[in-house]
Protein backbone atom coordinates (compact mmCIF):
# COMPACT_ATOMS: atom_id res chain seq x y z
CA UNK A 1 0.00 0.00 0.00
CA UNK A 2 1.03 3.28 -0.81
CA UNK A 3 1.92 5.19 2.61
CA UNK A 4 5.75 6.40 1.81
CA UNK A 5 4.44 10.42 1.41
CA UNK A 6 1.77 12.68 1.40
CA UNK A 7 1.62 13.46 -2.16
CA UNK A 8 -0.48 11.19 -5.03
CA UNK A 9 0.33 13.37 -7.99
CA UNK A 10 1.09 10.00 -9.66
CA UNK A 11 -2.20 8.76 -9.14
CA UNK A 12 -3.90 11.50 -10.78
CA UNK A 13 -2.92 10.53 -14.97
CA UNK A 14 -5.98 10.91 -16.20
CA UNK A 15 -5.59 13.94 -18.40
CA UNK A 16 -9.16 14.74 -17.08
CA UNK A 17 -7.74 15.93 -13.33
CA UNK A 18 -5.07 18.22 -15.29
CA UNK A 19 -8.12 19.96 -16.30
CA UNK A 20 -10.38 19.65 -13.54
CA UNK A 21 -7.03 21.48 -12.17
CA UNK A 22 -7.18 24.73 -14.82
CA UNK A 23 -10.88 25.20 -14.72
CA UNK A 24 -10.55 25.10 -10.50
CA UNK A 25 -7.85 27.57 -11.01
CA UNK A 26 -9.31 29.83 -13.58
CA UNK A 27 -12.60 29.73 -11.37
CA UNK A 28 -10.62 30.58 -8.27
CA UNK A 29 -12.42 27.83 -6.24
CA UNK A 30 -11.01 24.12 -4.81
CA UNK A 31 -11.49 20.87 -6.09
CA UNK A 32 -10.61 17.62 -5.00
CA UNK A 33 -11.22 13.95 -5.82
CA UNK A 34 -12.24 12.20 -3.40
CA UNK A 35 -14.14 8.29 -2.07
CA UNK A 36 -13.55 4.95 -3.48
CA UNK A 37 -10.93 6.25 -6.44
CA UNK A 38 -8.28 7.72 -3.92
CA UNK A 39 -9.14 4.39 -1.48
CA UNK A 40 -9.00 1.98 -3.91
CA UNK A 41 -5.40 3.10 -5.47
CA UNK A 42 -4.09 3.55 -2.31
CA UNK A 43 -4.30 -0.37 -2.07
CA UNK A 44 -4.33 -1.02 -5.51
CA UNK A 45 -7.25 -2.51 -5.72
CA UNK A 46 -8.40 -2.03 -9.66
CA UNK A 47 -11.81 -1.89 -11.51
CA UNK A 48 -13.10 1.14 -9.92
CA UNK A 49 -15.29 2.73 -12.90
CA UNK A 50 -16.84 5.78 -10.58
CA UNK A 51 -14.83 8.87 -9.76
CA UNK A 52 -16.24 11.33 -6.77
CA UNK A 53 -15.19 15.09 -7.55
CA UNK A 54 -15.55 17.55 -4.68
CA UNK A 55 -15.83 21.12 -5.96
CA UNK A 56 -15.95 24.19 -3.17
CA UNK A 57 -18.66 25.97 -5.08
CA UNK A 58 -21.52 25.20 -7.53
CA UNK A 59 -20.72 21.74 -8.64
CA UNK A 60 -23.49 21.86 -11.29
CA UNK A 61 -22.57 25.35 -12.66
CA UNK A 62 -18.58 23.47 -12.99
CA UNK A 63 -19.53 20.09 -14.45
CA UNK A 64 -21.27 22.11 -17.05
CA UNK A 65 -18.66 24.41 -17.63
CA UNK A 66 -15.92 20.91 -17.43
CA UNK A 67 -18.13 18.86 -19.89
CA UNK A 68 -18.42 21.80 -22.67
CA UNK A 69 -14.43 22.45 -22.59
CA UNK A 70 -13.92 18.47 -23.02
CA UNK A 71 -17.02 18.82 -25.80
CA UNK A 72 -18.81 16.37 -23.64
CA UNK A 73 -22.71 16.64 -24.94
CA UNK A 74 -24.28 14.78 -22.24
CA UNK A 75 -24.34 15.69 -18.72
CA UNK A 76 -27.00 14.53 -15.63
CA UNK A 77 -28.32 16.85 -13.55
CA UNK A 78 -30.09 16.74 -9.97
CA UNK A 79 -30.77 19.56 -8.75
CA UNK A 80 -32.09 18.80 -5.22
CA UNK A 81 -28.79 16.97 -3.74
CA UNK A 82 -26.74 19.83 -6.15
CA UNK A 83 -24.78 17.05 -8.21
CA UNK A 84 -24.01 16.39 -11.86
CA UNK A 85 -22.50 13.51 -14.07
CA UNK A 86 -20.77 12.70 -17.02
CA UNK A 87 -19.25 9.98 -18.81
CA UNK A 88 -15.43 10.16 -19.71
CA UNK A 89 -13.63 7.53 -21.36
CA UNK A 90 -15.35 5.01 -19.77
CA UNK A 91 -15.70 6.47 -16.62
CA UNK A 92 -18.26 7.92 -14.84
CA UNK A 93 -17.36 11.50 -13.34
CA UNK A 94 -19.37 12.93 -10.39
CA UNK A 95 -19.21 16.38 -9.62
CA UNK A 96 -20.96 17.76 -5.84
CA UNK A 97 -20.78 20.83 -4.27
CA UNK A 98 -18.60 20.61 -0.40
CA UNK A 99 -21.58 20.89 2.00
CA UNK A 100 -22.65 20.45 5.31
CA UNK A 101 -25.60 17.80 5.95
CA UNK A 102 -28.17 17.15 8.82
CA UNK A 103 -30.34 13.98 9.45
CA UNK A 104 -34.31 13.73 10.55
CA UNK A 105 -35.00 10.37 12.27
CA UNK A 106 -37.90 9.26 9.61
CA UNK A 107 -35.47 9.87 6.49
CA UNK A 108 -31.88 9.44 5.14
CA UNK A 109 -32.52 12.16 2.85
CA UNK A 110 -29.71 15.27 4.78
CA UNK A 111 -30.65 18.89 4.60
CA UNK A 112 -27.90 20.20 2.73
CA UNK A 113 -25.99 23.44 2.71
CA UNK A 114 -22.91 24.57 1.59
CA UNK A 115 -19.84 23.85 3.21
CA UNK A 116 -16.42 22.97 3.09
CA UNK A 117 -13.79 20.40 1.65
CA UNK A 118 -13.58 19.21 5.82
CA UNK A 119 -17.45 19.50 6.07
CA UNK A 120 -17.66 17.15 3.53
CA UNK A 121 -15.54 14.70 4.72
CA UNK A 122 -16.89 14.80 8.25
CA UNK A 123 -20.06 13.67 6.48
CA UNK A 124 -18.54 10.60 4.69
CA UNK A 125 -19.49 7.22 5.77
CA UNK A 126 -16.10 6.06 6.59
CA UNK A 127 -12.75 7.52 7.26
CA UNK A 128 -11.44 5.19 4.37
CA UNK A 129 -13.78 6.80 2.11
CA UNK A 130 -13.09 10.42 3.53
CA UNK A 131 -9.38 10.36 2.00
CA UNK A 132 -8.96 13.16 -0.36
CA UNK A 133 -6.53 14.09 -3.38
CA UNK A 134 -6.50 17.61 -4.03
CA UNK A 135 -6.37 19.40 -7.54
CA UNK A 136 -6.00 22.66 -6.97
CA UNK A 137 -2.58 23.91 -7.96
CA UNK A 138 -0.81 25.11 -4.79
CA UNK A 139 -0.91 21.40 -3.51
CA UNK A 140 -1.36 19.69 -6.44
CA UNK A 141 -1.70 15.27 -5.89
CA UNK A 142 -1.34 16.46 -1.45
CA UNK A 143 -3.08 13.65 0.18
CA UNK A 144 -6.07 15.34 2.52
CA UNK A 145 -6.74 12.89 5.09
CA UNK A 146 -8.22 14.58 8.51
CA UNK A 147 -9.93 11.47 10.45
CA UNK A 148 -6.15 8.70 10.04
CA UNK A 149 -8.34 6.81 6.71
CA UNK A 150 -4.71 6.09 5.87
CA UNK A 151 -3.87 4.29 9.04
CA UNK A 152 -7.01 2.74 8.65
CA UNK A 153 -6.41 1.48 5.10
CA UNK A 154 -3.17 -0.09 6.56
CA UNK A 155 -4.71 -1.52 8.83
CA UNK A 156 -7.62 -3.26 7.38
CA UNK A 157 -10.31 -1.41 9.70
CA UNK A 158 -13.77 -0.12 8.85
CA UNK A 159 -14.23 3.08 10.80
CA UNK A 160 -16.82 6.07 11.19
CA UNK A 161 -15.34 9.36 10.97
CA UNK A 162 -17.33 10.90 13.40
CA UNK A 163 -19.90 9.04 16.63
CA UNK A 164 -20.92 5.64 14.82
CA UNK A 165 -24.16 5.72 16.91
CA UNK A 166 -25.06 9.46 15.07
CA UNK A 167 -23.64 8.14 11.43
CA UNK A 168 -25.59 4.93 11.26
CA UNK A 169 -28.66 6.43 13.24
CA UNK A 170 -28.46 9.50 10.41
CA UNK A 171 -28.51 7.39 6.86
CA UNK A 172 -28.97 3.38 8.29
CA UNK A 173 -27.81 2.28 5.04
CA UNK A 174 -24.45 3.09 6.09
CA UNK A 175 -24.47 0.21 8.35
CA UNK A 176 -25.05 -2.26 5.25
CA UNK A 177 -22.21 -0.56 3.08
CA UNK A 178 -20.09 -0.96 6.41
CA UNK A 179 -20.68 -4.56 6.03
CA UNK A 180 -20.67 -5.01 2.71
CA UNK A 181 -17.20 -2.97 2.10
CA UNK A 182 -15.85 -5.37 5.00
CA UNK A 183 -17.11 -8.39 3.01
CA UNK A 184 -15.53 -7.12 -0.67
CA UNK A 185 -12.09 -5.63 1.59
CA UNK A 186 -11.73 -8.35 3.76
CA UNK A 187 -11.51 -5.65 6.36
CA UNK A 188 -12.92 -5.13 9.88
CA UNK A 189 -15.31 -3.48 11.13
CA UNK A 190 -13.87 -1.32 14.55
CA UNK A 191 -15.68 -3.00 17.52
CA UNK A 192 -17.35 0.28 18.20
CA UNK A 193 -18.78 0.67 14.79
CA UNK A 194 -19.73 -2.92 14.98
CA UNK A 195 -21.61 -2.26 18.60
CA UNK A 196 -23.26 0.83 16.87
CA UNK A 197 -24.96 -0.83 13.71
CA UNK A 198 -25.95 -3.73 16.70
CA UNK A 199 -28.04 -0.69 19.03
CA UNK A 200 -29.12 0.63 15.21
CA UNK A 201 -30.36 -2.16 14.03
CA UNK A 202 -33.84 -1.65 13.42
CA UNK A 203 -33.25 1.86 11.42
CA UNK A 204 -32.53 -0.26 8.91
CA UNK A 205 -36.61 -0.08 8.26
CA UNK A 206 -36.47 3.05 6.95
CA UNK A 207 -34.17 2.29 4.05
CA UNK A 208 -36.11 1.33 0.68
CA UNK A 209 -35.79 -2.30 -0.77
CA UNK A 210 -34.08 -1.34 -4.00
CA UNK A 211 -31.04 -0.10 -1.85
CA UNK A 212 -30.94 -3.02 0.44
CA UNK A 213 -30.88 -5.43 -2.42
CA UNK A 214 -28.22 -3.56 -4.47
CA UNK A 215 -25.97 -3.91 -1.11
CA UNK A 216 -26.80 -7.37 -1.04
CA UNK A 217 -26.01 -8.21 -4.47
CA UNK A 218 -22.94 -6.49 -4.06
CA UNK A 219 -22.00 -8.66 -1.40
CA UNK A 220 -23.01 -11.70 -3.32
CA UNK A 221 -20.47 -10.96 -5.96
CA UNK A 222 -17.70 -10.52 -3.66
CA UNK A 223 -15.03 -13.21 -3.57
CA UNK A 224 -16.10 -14.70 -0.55
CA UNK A 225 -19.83 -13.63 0.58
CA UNK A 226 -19.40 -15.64 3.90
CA UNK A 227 -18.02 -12.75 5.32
CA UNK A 228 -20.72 -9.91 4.52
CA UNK A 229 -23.48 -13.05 5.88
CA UNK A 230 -22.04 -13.83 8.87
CA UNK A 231 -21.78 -10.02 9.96
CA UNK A 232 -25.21 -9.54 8.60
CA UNK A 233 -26.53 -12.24 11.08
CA UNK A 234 -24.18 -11.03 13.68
CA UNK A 235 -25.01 -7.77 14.04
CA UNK A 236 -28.57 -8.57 14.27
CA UNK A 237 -29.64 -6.87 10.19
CA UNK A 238 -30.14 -9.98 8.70
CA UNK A 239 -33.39 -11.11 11.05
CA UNK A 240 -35.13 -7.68 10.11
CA UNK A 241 -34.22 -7.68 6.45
CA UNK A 242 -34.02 -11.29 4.84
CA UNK A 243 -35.91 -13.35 8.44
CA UNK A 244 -36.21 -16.45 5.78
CA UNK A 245 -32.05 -16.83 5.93
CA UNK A 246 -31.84 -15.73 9.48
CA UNK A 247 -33.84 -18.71 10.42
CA UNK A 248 -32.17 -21.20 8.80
CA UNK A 249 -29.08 -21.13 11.82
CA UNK A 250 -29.42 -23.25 14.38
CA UNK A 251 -29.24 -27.25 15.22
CA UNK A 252 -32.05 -29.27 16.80
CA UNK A 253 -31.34 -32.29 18.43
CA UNK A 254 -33.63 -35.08 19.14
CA UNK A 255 -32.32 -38.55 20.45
CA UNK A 256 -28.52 -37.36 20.00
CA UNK A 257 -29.41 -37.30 16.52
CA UNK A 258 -28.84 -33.50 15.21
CA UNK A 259 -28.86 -31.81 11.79
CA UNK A 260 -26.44 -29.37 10.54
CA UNK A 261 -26.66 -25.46 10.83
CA UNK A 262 -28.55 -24.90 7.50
CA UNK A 263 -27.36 -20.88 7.67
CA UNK A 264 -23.70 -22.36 7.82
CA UNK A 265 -23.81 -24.83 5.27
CA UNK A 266 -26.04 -22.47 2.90
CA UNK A 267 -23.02 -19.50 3.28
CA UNK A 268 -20.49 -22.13 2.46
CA UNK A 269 -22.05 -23.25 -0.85
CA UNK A 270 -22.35 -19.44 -1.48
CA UNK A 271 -18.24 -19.01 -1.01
CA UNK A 272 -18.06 -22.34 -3.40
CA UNK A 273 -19.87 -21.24 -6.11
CA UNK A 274 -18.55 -17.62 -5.53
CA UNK A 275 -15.14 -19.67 -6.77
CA UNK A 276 -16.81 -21.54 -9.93
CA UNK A 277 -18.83 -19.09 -11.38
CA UNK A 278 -19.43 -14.64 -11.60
CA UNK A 279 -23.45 -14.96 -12.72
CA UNK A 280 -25.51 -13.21 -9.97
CA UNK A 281 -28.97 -15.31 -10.31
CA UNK A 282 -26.70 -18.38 -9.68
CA UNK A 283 -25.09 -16.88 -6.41
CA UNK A 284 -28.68 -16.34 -5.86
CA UNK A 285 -29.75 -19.33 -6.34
CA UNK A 286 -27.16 -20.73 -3.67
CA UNK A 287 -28.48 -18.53 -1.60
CA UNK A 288 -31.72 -19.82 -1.47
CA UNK A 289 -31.33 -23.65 -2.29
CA UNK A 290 -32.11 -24.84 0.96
CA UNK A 291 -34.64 -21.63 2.10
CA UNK A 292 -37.55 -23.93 2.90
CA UNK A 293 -35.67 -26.00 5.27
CA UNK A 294 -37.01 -24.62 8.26
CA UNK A 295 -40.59 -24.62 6.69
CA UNK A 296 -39.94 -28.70 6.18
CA UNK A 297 -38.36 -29.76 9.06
CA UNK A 298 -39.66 -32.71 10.69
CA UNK A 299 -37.97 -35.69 12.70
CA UNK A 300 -38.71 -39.12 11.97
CA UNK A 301 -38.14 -41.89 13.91
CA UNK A 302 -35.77 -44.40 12.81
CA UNK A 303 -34.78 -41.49 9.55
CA UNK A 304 -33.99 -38.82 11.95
CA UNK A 305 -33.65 -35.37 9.99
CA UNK A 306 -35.75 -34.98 7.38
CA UNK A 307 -36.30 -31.98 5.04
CA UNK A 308 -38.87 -33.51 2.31
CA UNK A 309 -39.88 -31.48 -0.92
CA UNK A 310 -37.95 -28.30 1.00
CA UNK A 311 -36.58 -28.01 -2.69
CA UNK A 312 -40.43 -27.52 -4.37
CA UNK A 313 -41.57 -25.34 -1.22
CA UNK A 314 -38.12 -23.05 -1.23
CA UNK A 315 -38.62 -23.00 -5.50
CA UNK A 316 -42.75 -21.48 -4.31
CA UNK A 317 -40.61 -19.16 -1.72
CA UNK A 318 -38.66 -17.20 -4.36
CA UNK A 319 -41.30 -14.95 -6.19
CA UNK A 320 -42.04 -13.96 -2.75
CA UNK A 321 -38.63 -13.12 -1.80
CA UNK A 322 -37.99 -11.53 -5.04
CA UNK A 323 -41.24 -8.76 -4.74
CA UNK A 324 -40.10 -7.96 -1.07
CA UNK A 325 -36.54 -7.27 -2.49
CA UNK A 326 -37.83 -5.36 -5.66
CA UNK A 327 -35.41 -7.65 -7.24
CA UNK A 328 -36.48 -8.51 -11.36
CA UNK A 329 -39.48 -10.66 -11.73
CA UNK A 330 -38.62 -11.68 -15.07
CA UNK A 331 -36.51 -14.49 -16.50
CA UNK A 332 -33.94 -14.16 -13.40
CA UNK A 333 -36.44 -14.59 -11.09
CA UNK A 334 -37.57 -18.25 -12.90
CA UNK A 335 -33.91 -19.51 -13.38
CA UNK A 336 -33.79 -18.85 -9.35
CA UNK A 337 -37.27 -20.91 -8.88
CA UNK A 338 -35.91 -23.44 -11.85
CA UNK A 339 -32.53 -24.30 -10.05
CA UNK A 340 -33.68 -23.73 -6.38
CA UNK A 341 -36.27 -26.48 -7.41
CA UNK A 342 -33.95 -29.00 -9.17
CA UNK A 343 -31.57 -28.84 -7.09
CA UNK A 344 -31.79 -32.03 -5.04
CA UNK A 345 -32.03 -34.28 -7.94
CA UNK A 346 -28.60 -34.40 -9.18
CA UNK A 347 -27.62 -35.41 -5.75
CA UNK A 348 -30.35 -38.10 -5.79
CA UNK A 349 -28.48 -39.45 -9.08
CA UNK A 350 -25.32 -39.50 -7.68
CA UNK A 351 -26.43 -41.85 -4.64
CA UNK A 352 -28.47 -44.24 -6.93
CA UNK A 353 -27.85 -45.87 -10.06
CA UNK A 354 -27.32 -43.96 -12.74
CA UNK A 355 -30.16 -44.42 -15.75
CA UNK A 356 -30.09 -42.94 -19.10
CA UNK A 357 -34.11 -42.45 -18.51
CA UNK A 358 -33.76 -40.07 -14.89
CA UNK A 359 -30.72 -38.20 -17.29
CA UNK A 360 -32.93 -37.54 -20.10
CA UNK A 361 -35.60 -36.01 -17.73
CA UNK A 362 -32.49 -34.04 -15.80
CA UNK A 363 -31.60 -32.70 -19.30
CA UNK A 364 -35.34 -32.22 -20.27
CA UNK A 365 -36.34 -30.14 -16.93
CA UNK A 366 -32.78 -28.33 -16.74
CA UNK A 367 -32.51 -27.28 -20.65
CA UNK A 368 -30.07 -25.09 -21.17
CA UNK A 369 -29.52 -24.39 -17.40
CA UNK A 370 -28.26 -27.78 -16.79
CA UNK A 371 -24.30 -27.17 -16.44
CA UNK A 372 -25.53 -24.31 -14.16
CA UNK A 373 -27.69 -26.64 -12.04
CA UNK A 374 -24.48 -29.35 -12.12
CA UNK A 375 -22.11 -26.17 -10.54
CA UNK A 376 -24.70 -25.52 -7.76
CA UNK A 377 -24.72 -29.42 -6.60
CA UNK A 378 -20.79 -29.39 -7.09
CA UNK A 379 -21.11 -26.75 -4.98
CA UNK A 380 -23.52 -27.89 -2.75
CA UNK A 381 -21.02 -30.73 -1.03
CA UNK A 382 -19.30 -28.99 2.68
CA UNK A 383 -18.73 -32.31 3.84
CA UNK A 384 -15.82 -32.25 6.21
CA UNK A 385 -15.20 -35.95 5.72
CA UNK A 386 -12.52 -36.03 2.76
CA UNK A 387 -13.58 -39.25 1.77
CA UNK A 388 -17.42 -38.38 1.75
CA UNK A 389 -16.48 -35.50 -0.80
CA UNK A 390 -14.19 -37.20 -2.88
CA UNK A 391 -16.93 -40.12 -3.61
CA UNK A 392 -19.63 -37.13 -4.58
CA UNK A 393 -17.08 -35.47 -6.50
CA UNK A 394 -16.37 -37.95 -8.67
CA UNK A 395 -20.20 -39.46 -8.80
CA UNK A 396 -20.82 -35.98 -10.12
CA UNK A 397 -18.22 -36.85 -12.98
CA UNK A 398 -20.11 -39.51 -13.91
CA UNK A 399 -23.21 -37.91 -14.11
CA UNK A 400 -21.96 -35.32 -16.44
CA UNK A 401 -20.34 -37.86 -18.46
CA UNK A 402 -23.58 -39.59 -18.78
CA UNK A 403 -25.45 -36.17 -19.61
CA UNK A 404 -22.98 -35.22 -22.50
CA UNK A 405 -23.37 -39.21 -23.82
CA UNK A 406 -27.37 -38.92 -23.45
CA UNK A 407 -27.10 -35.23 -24.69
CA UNK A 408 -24.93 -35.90 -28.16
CA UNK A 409 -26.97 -39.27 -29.12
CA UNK A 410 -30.75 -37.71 -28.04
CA UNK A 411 -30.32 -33.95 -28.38
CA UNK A 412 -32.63 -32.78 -25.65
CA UNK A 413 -31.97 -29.41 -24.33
CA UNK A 414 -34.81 -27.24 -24.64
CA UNK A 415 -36.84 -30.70 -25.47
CA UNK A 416 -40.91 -30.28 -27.30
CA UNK A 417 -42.30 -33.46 -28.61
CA UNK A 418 -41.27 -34.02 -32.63
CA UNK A 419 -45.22 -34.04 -33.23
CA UNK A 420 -47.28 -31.54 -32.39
CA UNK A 421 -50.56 -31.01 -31.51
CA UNK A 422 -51.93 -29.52 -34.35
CA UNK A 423 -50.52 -32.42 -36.45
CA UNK A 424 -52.10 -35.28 -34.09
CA UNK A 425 -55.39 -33.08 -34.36
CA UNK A 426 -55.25 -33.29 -38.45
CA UNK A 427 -54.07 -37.07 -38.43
CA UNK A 428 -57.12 -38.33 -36.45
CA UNK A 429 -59.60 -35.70 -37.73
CA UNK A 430 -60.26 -34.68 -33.77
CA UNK A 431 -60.65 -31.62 -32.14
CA UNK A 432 -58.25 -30.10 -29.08
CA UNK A 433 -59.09 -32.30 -26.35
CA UNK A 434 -57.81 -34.36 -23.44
CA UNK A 435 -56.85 -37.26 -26.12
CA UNK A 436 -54.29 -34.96 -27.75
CA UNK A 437 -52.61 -34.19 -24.42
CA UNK A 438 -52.46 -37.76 -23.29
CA UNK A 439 -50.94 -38.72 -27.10
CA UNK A 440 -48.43 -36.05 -26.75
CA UNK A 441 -47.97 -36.78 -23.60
CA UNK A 442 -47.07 -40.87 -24.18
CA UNK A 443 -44.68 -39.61 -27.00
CA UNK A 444 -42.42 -37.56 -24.53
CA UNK A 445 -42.83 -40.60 -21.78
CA UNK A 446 -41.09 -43.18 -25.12
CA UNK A 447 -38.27 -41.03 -25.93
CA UNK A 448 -37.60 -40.23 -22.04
CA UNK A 449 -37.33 -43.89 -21.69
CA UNK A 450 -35.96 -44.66 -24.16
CA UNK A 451 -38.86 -46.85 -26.04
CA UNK A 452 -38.27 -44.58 -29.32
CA UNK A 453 -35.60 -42.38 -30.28
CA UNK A 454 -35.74 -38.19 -30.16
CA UNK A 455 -37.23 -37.97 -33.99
CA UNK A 456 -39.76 -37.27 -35.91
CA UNK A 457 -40.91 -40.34 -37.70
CA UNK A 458 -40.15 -42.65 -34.48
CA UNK A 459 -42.33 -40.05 -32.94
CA UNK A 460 -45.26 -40.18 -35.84
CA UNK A 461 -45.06 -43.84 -35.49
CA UNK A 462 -45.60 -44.23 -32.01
CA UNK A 463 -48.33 -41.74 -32.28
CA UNK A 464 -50.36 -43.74 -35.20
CA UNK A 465 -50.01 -46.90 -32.83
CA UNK A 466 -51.28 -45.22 -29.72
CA UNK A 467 -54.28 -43.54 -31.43
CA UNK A 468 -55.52 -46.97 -32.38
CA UNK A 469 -54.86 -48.44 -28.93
CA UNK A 470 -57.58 -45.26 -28.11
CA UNK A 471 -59.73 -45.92 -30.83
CA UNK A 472 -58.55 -42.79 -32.71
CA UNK A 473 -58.35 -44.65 -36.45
């Protein structure tokens, strides 16, 4: 990390903070850049596509005045919290006005007035986001950092730069980016920060479901979401915001027989597929596979533990989950319910016998989400026994061996019956009706099991015969 002197000059080669610089000087007012850029460099830490520009002034009146000397035609305005936006090279520039800000206790919207460059940063969220880089040219790349962000930075701690109580009681959804930048970091968060979001807790109400899902999501695609869970459940946010995971910790124990901690073993598939794959709706999808466990939970003499259809009641759970969250009801939302409710029969394969008929109706239910819904059961193994894992591991081989066999010689993905309805309607001169369901239906049954093959005059065939066997011809 870079901590050898004060000043970043080198950090600022973007020819855009060169004239960020003349403009600030011409205008006679201060700029700086400031947030996640100057943190993010300072540990080297790439990817960072947002840059937060601090202007001691009108930071509308500058961005416009910025965007028309770089003949930048588009620029976004809002007036009310007095910032504007462009896009630069790829980058998205956002230009605010130093101010002051004050809380009410029903809103996290501030009352803002003007202030300056140490106003602002006294209202940051964290003391590793207050670290500044000015741009002005008497101190040109000096390193403004009033509340030790550095120090922090170095060493790994999340940190309020003013009382925690008043920062998280002012906007609550500070205490979710604390977690969530502890989760992505790998940082801490100080133990009085951490005691502050626990006595905060329940302001979390007032924050809207669109911004609690974004932080969630963001923790989800961090490299190991474990983290941003655990201190979610820890700090007492995760029973008031997502009570269907919250409830999932715990172990029961009846007749020394007990059952794992569902919360646990649901993070750890999280982590494991956070290594496999980068899609969201699959992290999601880990996140919910076992959801309905608690709903399902029953003990059974002589069985012990059992959690029966929890994969068909978590798959009904989802569109629930998903309105509460405001998270897309659309296509994502069904892959969730799709893999959520498939997920258990992989692993049923792999303990049984493998047949080329339960593979064909794998492929068949899957389609094209089938390699996804393989990762997820890969993933889905936290065994501690070595041996245990080792056997899945490679009985999950075999099953995708058996699915690429099954896949090349029937072509199933994405599977509709080779006749159609229409066609069995014209053939036997009948209307729509049960009988052409049940016919359509008994030509998908053969080519699941393997009576006919996947084509079209097997398929016409087969259909002839079993009209007769109704009566049909």
């Amino acid at each position: 990390m870079d901590t050898k002197n004060t000043n970043k000059s080198h950090y600022l080669k973007n020819p855009i903070f060169g004239k960020i610089s003349e403009l600030a000087h011409e205008e006679g007012i201060e700029a700086y850049v400031i947030g996640g850029f100057v943190r993010d460099r300072l540990i080297n830490r790439e990817g960072n596509k947002d840059i937060d520009i601090v202007i001691h002034g009108n930071g509308i009146d500058f961005t416009k005045k910025l965007a028309k000397r770089l003949n930048i035609k588009k620029t976004t305005v809002y007036k009310t919290f007095g910032t504007a936006m462009f896009n630069y090279n790829d980058t998205e520039f956002e230009f605010v006005g130093a101010r002051k800000e004050s809380y009410s206790r029903d809103s996290r919207n501030p009352k803002v007035e003007l202030g300056t460059i140490e106003d602002d940063q006294k209202r940051r969220d964290f003391t590793i986001n207050a670290l500044a880089i000015s741009l002005n040219k008497d101190n040109y790349g000096e390193l403004i950092d009033p509340f030790s962000g550095i120090e922090d930075l170095h060493n790994k701690i999340i940190k309020t730069p003013l009382d925690p109580k008043i920062t998280f009681s002012d906007d609550p959804l500070r205490m979710l980016r604390a977690i969530r930048f502890a989760c992505q970091l790998n940082f801490e968060i100080a133990e009085r920060s951490f005691k502050a979001i626990q006595e905060n807790k329940n302001r979390i109400k007032i924050i809207t479901p669109e911004r609690v899902h974004t932080e969630l999501n963001k923790i989800l695609m961090s490299e190991k979401p474990s983290i941003g869970f655990r201190l979610l459940f820890d700090s007492g946010l995760l029973e008031i915001i997502f009570p269907e995971l919250y409830r999932l910790a715990g172990v029961d124990t009846q007749k020394n027989i007990s059952h794992k901690d569902n919360f646990s073993h649901t993070i750890q598939v999280v982590d494991n597929i956070a290594k496999l794959s980068d899609d969201l709706w699959l992290r999601w999808s880990a996140l919910l596979h076992d959801i309905a466990k608690p709903r399902t939970k029953k003990f059974v003499e002589g069985l012990g533990w059992t959690f029966h259809s929890h994969n068909f009641i978590g798959a009904k759970m989802v569109p629930d989950i998903f309105k509460r969250f405001r998270l897309p009801l659309n296509d994502k939302m069904k892959f969730v319910q799709k893999i959520v409710d498939l997920h258990m029969r992989p692993i049923a394969l792999v303990e049984d016998i493998v047949t080329d008929s339960a593979i064909r109706r794998l492929v068949v239910d899957a389609g094209e989400d089938i390699d996804k819904l393989m990762t997820l059961c890969e993933a889905d193994i936290t065994s501690k026994n070595e041996k245990k894992v080792a056997k899945y591991i490679e009985n999950f081989k075999n099953v995708r061996r058996k699915i690429v066999e099954v896949e090349e010689r029937d072509s199933l993905r994405n599977f509709q019956p080779p006749v159609s309805g229409e066609e069995i309607m014209a053939y036997f001169n009948i209307p729509a009706s049960k009988a052409v369901g049940e016919i359509k239906n008994a030509i998908k049954e053969a080519i699941l099991e393997g009576i006919i093959p996947n084509d079209y005059e097997a398929a016409k065939d087969y259909m002839i015969s079993i009209g007769k066997e109704m009566g049909l011809s």
